[in-house]
C-alpha atoms as a PDB file:
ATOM      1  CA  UNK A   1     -24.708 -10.010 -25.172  1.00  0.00           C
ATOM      2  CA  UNK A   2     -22.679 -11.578 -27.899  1.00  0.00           C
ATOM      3  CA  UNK A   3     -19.749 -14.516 -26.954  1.00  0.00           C
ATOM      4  CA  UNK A   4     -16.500 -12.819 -27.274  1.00  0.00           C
ATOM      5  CA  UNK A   5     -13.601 -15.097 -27.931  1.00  0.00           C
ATOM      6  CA  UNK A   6     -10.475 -15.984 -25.680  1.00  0.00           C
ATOM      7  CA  UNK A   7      -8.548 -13.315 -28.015  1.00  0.00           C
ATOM      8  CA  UNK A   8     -11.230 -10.649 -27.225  1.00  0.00           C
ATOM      9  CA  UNK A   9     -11.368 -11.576 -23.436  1.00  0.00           C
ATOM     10  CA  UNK A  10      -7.799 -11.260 -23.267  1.00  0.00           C
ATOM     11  CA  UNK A  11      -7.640  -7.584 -24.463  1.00  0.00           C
ATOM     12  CA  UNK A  12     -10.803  -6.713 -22.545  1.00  0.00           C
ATOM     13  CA  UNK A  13      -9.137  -8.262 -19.744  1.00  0.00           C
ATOM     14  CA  UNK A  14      -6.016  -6.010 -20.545  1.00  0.00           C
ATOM     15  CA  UNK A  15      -7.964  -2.567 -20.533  1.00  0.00           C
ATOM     16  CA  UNK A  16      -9.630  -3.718 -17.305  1.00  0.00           C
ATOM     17  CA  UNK A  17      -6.227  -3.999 -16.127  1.00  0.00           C
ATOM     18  CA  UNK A  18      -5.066  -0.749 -17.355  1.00  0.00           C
ATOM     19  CA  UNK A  19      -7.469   0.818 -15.768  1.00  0.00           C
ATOM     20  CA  UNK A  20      -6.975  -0.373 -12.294  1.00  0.00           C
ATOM     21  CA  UNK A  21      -3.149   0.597 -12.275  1.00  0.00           C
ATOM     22  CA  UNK A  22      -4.370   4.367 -12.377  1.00  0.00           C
ATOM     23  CA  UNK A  23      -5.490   3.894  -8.977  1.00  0.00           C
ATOM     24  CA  UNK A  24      -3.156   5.562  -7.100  1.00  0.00           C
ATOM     25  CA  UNK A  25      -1.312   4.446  -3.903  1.00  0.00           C
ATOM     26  CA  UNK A  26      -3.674   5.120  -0.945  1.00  0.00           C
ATOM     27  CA  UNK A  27      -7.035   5.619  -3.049  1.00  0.00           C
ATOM     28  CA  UNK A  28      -9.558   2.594  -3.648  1.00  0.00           C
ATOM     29  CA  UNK A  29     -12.074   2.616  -6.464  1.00  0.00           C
ATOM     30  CA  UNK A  30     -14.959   0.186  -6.738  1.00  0.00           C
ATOM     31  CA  UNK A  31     -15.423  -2.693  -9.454  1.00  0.00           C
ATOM     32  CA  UNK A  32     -18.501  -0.713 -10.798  1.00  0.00           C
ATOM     33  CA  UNK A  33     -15.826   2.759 -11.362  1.00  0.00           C
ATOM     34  CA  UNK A  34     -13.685   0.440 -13.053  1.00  0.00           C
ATOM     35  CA  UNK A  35     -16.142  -1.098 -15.627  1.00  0.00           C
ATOM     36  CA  UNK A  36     -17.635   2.551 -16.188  1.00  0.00           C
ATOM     37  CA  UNK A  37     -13.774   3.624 -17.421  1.00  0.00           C
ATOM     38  CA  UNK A  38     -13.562   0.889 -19.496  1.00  0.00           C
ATOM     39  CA  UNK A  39     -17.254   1.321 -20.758  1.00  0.00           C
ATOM     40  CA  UNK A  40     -18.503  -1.519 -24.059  1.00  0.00           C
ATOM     41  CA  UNK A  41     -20.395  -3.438 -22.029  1.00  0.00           C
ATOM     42  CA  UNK A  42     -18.323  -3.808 -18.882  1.00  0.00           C
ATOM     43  CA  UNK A  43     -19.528  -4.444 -15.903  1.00  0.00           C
ATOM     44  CA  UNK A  44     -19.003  -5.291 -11.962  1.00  0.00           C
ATOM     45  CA  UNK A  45     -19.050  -9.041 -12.094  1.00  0.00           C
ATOM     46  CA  UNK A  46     -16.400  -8.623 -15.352  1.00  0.00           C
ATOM     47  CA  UNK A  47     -13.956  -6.454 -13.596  1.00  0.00           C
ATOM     48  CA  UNK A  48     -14.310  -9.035 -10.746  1.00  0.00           C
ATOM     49  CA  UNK A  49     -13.765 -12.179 -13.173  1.00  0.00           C
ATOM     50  CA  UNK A  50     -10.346 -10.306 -14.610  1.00  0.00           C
ATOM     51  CA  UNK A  51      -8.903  -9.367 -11.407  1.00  0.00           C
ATOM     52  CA  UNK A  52      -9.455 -13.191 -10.526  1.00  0.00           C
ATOM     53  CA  UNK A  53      -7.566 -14.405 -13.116  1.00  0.00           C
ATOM     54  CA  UNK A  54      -4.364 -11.928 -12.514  1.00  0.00           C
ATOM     55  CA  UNK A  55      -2.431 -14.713 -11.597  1.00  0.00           C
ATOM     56  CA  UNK A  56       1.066 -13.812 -11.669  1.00  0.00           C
ATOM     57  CA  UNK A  57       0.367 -10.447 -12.265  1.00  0.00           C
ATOM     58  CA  UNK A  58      -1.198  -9.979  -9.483  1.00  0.00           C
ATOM     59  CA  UNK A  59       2.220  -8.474  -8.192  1.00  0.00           C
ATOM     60  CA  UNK A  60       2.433  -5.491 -10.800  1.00  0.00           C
ATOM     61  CA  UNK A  61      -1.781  -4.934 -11.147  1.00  0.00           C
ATOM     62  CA  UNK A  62      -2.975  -3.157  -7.647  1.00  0.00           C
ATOM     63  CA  UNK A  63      -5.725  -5.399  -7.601  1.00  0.00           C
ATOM     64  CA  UNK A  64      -6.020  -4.471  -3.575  1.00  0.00           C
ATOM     65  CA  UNK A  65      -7.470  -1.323  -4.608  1.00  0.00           C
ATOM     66  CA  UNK A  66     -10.805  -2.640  -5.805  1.00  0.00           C
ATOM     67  CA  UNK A  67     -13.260  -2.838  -3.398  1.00  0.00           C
ATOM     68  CA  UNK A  68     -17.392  -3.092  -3.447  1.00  0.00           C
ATOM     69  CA  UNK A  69     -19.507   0.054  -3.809  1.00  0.00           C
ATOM     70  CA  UNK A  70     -19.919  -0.181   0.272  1.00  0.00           C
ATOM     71  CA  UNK A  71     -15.988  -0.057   0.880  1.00  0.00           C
ATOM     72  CA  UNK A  72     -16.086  -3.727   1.314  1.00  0.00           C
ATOM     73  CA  UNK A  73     -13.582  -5.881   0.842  1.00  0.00           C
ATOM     74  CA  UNK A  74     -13.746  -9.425  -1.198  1.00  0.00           C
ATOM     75  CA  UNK A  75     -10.865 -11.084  -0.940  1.00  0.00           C
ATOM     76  CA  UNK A  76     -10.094 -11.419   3.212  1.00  0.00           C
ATOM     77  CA  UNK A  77      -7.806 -14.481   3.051  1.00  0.00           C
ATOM     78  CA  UNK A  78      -5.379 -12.790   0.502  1.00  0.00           C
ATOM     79  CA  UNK A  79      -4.301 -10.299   2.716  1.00  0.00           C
ATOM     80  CA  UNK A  80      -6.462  -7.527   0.889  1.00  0.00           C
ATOM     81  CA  UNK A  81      -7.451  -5.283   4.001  1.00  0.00           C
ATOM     82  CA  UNK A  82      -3.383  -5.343   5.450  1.00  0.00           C
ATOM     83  CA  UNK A  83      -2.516  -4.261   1.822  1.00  0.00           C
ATOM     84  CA  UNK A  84      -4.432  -1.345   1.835  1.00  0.00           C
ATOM     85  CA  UNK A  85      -3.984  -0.535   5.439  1.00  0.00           C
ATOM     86  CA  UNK A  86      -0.361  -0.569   4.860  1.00  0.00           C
ATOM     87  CA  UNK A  87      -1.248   2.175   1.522  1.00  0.00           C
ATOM     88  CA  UNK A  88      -3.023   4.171   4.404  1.00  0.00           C
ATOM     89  CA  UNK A  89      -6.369   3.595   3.725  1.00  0.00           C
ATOM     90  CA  UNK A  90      -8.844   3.610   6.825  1.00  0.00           C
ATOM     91  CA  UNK A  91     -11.482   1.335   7.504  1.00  0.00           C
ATOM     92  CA  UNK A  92     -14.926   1.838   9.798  1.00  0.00           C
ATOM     93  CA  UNK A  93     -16.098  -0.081  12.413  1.00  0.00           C
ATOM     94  CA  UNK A  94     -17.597  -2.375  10.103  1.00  0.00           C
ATOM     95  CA  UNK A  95     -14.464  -3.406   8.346  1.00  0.00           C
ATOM     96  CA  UNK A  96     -15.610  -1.120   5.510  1.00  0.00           C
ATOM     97  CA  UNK A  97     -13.033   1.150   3.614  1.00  0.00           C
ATOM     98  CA  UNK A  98     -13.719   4.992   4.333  1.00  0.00           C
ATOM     99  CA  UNK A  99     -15.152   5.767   1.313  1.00  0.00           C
ATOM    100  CA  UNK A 100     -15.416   9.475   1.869  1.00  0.00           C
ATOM    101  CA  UNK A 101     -11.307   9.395   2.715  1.00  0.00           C
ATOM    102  CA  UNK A 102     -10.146   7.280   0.330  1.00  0.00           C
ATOM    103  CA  UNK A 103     -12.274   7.097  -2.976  1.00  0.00           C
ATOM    104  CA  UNK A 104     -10.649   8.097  -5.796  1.00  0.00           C
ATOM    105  CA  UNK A 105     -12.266  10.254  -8.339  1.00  0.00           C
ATOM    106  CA  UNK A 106     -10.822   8.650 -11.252  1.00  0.00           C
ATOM    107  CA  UNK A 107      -8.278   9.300 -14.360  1.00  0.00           C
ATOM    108  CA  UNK A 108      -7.942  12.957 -15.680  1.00  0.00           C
ATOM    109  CA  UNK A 109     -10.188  13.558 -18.721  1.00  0.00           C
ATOM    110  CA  UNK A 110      -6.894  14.052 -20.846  1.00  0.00           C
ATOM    111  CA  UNK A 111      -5.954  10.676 -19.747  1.00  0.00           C
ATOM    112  CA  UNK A 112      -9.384   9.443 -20.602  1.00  0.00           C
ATOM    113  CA  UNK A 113      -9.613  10.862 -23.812  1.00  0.00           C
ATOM    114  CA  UNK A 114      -6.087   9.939 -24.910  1.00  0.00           C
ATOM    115  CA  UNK A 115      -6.103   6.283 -23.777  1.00  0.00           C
ATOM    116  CA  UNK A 116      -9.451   5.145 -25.367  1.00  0.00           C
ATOM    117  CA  UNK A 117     -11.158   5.207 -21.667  1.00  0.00           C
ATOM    118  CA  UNK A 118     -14.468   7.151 -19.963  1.00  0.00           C
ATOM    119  CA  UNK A 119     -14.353   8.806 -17.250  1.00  0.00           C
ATOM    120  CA  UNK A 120     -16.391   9.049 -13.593  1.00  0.00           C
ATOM    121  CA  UNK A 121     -19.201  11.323 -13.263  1.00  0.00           C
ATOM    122  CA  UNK A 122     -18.167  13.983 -11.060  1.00  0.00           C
ATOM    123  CA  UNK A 123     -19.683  14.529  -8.018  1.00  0.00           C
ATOM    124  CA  UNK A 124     -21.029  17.608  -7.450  1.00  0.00           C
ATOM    125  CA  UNK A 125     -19.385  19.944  -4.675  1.00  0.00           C
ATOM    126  CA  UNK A 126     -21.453  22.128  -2.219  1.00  0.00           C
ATOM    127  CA  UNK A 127     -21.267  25.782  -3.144  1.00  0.00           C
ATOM    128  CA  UNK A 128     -19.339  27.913  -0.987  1.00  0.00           C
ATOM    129  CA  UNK A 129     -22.468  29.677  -0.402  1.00  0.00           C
ATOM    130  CA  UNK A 130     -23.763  26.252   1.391  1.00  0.00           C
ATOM    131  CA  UNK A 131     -21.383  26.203   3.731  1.00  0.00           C
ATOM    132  CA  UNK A 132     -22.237  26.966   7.397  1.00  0.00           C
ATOM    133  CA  UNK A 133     -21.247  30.903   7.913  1.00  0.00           C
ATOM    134  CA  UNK A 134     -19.561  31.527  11.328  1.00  0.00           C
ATOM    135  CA  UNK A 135     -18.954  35.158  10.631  1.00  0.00           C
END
């Protein structure tokens, strides 16, 4: 891994950021989806470094809606859990988001594409043919 310098942390630090405000109200993505939109070498504990040092723009970056892969929450003291609650999103009995509710799929390719950014693999649906047949 080469040393980038504060220049190049700052503009990684800004397409981290970019990428988190396509979140949309009410959907949660993990710090993992977020370094695999921003690809070059991001990862987790990077995504997790940038949103830490938000500071004041922590009130125009949704920074609530990153979460662990498990739907946990980091930051409990900071009001994270009532921010999202208040967004709609549910949580189990564990205190874990609801994952299968609430994750959000990620950007549109066009998006993607146009903006310099991946996108999420896609999950693959069930065929209709999979589905239970009541008649």
């Amino acid at each position: 891994m080469t040393q980038q310098s504060p220049r190049d942390e700052r503009d990684y630090f800004e397409r981290i950021y970019t990428a988190v405000e396509q979140v949309p109200w009410g959907k949660v993505a993990t710090y993992g989806d977020i370094a695999t939109l921003v690809g070059d070498g991001c990862d987790a504990r990077v995504v997790g470094h940038a949103l830490g040092a938000l500071g004041a723009r922590s009130a125009t970056v949704p920074w609530q809606r990153i979460i662990n892969r498990t739907g946990g929450i980091s930051l409990t003291g900071h009001g994270q859990r009532e921010r999202l609650e208040e967004e709609g999103v549910a949580f189990d009995e564990r205190g874990n988001a609801r994952m299968d509710a609430h994750h959000w799929s990620g950007p549109s390719e066009e998006w993607a594409r146009a903006n310099g950014f991946q996108t999420l693999p896609r999950t693959a649906e069930k065929p209709a043919s999979a589905q239970l047949q009541l008649f």
